[in-house]
N, C-alpha and C. Protein backbone atom coordinates (compact mmCIF):
# COMPACT_ATOMS: atom_id res chain seq x y z
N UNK A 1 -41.65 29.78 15.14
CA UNK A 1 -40.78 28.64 14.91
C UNK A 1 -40.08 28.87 13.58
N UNK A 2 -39.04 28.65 13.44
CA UNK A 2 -37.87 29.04 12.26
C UNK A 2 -37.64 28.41 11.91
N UNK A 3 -37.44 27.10 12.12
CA UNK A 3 -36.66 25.70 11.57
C UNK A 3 -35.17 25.92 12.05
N UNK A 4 -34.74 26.48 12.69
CA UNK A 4 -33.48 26.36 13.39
C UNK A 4 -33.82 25.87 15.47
N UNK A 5 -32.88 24.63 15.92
CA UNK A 5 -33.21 24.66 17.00
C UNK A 5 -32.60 25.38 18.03
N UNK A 6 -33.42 25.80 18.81
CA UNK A 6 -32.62 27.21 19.96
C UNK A 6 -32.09 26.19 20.90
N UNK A 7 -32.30 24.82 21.39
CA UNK A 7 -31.49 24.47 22.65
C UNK A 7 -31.69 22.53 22.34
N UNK A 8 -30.86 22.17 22.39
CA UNK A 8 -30.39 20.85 22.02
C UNK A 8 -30.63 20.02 23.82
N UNK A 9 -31.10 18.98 23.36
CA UNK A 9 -31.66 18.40 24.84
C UNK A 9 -30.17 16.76 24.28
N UNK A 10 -29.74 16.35 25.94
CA UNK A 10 -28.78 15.87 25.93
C UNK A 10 -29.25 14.60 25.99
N UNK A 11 -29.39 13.32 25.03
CA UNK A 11 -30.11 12.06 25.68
C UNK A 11 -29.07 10.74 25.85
N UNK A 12 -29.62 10.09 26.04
CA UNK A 12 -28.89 8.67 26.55
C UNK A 12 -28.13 8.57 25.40
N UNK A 13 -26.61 7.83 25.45
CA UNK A 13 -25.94 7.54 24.51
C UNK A 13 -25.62 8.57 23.91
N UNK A 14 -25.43 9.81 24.56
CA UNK A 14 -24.72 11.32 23.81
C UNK A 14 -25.86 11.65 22.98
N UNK A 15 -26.79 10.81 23.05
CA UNK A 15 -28.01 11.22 21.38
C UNK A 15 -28.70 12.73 21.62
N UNK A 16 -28.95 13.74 20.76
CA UNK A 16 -29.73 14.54 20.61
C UNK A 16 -30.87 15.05 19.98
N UNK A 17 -31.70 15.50 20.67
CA UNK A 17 -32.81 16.39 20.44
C UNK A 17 -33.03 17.45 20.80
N UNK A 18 -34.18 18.21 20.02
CA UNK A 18 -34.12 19.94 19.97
C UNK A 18 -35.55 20.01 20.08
N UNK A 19 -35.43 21.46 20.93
CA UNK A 19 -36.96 21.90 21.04
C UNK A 19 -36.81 23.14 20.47
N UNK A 20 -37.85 23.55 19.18
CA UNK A 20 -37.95 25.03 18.65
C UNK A 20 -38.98 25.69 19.80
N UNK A 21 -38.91 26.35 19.69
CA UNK A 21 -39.86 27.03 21.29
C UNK A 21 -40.49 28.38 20.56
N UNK A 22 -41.80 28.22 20.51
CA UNK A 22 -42.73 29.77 19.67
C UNK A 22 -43.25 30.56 21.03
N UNK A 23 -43.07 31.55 21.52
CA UNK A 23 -43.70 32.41 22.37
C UNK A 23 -44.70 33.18 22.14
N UNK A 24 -45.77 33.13 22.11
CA UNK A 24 -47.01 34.25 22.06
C UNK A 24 -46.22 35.46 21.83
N UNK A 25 -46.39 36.37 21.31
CA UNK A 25 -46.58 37.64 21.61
C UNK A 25 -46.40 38.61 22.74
N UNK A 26 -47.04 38.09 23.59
CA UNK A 26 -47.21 38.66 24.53
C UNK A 26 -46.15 37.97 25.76
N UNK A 27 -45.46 37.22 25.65
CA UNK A 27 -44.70 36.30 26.02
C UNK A 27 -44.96 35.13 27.08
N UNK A 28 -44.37 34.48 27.90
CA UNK A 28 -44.67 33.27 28.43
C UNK A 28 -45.79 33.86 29.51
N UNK A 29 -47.23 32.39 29.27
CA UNK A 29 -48.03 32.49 30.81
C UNK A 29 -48.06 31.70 31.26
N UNK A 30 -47.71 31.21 32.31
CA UNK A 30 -47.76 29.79 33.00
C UNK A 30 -49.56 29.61 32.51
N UNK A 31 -50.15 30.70 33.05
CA UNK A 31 -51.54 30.07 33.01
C UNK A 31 -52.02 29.53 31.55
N UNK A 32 -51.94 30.12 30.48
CA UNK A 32 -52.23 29.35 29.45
C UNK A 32 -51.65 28.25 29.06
N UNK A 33 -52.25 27.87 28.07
CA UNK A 33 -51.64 25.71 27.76
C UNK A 33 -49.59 25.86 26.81
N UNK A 34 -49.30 25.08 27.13
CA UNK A 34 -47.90 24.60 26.40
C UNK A 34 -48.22 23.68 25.62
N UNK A 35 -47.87 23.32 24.66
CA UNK A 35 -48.01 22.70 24.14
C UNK A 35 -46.90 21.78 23.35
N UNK A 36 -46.30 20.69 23.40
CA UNK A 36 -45.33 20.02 22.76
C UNK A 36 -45.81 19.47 21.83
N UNK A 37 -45.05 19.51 20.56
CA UNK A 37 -45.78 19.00 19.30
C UNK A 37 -44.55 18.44 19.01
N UNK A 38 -44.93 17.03 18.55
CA UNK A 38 -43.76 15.53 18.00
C UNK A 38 -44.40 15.75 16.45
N UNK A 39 -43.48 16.24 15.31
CA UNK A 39 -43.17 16.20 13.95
C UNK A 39 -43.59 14.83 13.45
N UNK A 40 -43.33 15.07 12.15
CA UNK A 40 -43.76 13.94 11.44
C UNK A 40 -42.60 13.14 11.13
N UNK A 41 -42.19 11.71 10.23
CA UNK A 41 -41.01 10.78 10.41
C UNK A 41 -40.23 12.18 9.32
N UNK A 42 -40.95 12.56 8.29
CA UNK A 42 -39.54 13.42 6.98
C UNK A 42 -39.45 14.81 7.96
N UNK A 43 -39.99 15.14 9.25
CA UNK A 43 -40.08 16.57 10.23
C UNK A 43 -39.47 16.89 10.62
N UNK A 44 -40.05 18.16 10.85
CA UNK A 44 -39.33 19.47 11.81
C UNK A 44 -40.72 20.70 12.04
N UNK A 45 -39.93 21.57 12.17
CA UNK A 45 -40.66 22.71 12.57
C UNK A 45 -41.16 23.27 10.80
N UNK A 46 -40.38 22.71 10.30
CA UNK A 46 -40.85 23.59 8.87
C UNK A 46 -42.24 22.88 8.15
N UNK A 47 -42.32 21.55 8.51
CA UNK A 47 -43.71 20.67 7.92
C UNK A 47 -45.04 22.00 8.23
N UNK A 48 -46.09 21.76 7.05
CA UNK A 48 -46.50 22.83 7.09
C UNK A 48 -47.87 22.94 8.45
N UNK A 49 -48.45 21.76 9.12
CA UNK A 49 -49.42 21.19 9.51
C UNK A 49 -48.41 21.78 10.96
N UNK A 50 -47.44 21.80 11.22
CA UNK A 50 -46.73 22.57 12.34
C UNK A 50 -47.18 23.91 12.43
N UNK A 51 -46.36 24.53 11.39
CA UNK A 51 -46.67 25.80 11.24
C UNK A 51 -48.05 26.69 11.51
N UNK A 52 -48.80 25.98 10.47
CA UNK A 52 -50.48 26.16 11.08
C UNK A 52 -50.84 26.02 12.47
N UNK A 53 -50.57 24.82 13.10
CA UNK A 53 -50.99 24.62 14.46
C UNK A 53 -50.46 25.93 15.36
N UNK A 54 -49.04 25.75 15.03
CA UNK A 54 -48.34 26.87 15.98
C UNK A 54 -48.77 28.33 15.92
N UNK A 55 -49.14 28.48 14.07
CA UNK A 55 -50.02 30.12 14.56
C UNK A 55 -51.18 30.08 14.98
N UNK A 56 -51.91 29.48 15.08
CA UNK A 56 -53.39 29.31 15.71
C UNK A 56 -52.95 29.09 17.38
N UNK A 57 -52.22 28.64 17.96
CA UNK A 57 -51.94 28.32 19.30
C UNK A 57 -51.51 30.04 19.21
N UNK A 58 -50.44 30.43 19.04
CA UNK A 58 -49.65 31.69 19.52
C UNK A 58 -50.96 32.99 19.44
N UNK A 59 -51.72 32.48 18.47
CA UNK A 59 -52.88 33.61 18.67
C UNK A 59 -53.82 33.60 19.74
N UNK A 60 -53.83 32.66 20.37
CA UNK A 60 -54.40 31.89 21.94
C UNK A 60 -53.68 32.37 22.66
N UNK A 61 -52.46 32.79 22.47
CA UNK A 61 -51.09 33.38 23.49
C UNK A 61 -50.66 32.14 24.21
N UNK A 62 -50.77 30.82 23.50
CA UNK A 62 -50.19 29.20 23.92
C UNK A 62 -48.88 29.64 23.37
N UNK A 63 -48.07 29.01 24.40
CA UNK A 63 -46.59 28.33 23.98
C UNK A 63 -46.78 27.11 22.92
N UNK A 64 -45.44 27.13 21.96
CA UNK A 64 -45.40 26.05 21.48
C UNK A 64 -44.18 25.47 21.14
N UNK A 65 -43.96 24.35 21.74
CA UNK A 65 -42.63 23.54 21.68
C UNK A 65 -42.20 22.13 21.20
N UNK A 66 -41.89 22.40 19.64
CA UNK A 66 -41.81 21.30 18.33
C UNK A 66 -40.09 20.58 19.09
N UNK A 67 -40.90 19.07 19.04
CA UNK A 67 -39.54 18.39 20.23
C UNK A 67 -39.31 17.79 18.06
N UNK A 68 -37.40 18.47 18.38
CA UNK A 68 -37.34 17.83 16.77
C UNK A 68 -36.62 16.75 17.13
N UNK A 69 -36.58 15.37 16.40
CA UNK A 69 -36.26 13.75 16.75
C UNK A 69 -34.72 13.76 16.75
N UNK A 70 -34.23 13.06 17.10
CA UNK A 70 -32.99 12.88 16.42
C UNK A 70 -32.46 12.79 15.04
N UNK A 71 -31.65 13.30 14.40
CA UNK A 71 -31.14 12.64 13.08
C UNK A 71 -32.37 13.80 12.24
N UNK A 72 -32.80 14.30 12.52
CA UNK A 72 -33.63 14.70 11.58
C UNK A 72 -33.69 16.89 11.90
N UNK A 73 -33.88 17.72 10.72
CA UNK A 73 -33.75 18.60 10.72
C UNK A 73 -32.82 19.41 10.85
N UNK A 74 -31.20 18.39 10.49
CA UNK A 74 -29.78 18.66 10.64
C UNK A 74 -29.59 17.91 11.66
N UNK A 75 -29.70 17.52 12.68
CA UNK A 75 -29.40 17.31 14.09
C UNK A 75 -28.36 16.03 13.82
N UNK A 76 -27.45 16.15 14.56
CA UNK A 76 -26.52 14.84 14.49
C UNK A 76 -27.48 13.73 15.23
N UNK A 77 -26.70 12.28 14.52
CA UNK A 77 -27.03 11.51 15.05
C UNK A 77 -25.74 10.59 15.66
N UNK A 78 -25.67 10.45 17.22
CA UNK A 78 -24.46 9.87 17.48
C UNK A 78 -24.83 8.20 17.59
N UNK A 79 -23.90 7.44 17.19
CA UNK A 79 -24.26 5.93 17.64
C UNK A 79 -24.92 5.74 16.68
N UNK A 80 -25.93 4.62 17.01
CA UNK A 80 -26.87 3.53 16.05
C UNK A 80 -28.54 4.15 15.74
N UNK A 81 -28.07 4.84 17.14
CA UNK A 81 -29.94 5.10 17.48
C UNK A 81 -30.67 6.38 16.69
N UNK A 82 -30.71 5.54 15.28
CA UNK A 82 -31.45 6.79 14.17
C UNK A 82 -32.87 7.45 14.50
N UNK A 83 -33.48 8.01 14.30
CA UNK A 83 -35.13 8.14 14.53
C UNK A 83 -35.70 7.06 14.46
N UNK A 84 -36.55 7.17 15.62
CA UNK A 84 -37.83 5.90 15.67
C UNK A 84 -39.14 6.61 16.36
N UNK A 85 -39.66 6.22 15.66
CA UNK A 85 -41.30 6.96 16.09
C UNK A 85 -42.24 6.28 17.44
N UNK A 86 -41.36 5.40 17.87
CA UNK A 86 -42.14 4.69 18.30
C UNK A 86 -40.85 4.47 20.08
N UNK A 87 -39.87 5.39 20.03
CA UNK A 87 -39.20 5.73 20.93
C UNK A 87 -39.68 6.95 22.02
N UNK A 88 -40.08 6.25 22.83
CA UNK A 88 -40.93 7.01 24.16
C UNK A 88 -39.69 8.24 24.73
N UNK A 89 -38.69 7.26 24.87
CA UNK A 89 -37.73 7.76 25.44
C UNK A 89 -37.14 10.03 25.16
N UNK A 90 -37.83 9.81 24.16
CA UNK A 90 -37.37 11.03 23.19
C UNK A 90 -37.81 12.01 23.78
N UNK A 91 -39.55 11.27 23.61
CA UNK A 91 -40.79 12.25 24.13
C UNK A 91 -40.59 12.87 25.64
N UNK A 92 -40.35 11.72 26.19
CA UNK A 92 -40.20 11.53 27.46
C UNK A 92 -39.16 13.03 28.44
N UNK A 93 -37.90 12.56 28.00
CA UNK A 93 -36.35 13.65 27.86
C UNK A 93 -37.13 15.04 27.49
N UNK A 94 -37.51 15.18 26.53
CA UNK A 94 -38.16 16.75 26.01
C UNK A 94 -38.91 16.79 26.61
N UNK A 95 -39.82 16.47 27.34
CA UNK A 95 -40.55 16.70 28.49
C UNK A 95 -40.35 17.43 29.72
N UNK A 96 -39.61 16.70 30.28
CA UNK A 96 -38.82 16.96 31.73
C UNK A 96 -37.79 18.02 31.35
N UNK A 97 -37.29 17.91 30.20
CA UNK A 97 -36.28 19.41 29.42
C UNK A 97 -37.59 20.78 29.66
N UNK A 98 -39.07 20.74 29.10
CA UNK A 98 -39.59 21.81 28.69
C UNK A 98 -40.19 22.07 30.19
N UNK A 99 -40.11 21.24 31.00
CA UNK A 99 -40.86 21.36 32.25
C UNK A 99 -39.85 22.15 33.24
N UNK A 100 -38.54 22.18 33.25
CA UNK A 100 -37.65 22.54 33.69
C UNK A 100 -37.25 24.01 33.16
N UNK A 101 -37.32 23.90 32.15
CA UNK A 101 -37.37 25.27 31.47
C UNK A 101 -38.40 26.29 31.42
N UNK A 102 -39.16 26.01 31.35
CA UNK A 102 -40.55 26.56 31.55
C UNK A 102 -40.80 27.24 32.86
N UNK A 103 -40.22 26.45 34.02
CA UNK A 103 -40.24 26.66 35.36
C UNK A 103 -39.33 28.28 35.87
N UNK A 104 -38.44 27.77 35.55
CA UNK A 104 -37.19 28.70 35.26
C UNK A 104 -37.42 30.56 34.62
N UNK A 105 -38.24 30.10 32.95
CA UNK A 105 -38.83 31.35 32.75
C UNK A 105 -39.80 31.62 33.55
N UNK A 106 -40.45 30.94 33.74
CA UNK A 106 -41.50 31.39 35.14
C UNK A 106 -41.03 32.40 36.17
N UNK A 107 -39.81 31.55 37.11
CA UNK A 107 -39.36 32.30 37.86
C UNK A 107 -38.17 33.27 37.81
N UNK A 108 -38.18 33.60 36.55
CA UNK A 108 -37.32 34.84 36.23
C UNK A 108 -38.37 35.77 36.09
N UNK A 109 -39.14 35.61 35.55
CA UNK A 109 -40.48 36.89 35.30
C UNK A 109 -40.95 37.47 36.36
N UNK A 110 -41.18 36.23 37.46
CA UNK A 110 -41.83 36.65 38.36
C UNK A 110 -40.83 37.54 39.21
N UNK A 111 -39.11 37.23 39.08
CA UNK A 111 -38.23 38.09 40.03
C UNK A 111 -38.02 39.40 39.39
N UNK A 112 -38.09 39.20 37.59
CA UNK A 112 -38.21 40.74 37.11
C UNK A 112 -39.22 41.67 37.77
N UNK A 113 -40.62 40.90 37.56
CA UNK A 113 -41.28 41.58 38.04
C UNK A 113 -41.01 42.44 39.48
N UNK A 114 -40.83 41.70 40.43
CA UNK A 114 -40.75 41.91 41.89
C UNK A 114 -39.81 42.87 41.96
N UNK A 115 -38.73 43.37 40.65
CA UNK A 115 -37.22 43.83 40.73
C UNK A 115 -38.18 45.16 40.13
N UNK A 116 -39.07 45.08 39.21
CA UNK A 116 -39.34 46.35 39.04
C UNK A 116 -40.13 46.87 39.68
N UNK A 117 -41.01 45.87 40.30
CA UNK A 117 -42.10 46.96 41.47
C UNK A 117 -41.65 47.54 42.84
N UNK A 118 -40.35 47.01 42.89
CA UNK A 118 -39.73 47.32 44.18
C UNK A 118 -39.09 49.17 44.01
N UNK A 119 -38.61 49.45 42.38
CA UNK A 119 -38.25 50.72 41.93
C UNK A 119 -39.18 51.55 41.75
């Protein structure tokens, strides 16, 4: 995790959020855990209690995916709707974003794979 976000999730009212996404090493396993981690209210990926978690997970060969809030860690904030900690809605969106995505690398691996055992 870098503190820069790789993919901006689109929410109600144009609002945005970002997921930093850490890959093991060894890269994505469906079978091991994912993990979404919600920052703190001054957060991001750079708070240091992130950082820790995320290298202890990646040494597990866990995914880890820091959902960053709105308004916070550069991220524009469009409209009224500043960070609120207590907005489900956020959690919610980055959810169904990492579940979708996740799916996706899944089934690209699995067609790489199939593309190279076929050669």
């Amino acid at each position: 995790v870098d503190g820069s976000p790789l993919d901006a999730v689109a929410q109600d009212h144009r609002e945005v959020i970002a997921l930093d996404i850490a890959f093991p090493p060894t890269g994505y396993d469906p079978t091991q855990p994912t993990y979404m981690v919600l920052h703190g209210i001054n957060g991001g990926t750079h708070e240091q209690f992130i950082r820790d978690f995320t290298a202890r997970r990646l040494g597990e060969n866990a995914t880890v995916i820091v959902a960053v809030a709105r308004g916070l860690q550069d991220l524009p904030v469009r409209g009224w709707n500043n960070f609120h900690g207590a907005r489900w809605t956020d959690a919610h969106q980055a959810a169904k974003a990492i579940k979708r995505a996740m799916t996706n690398v899944h089934h690209l691996q699995q067609q790489s794979s199939s593309e190279q055992n076929s050669n």
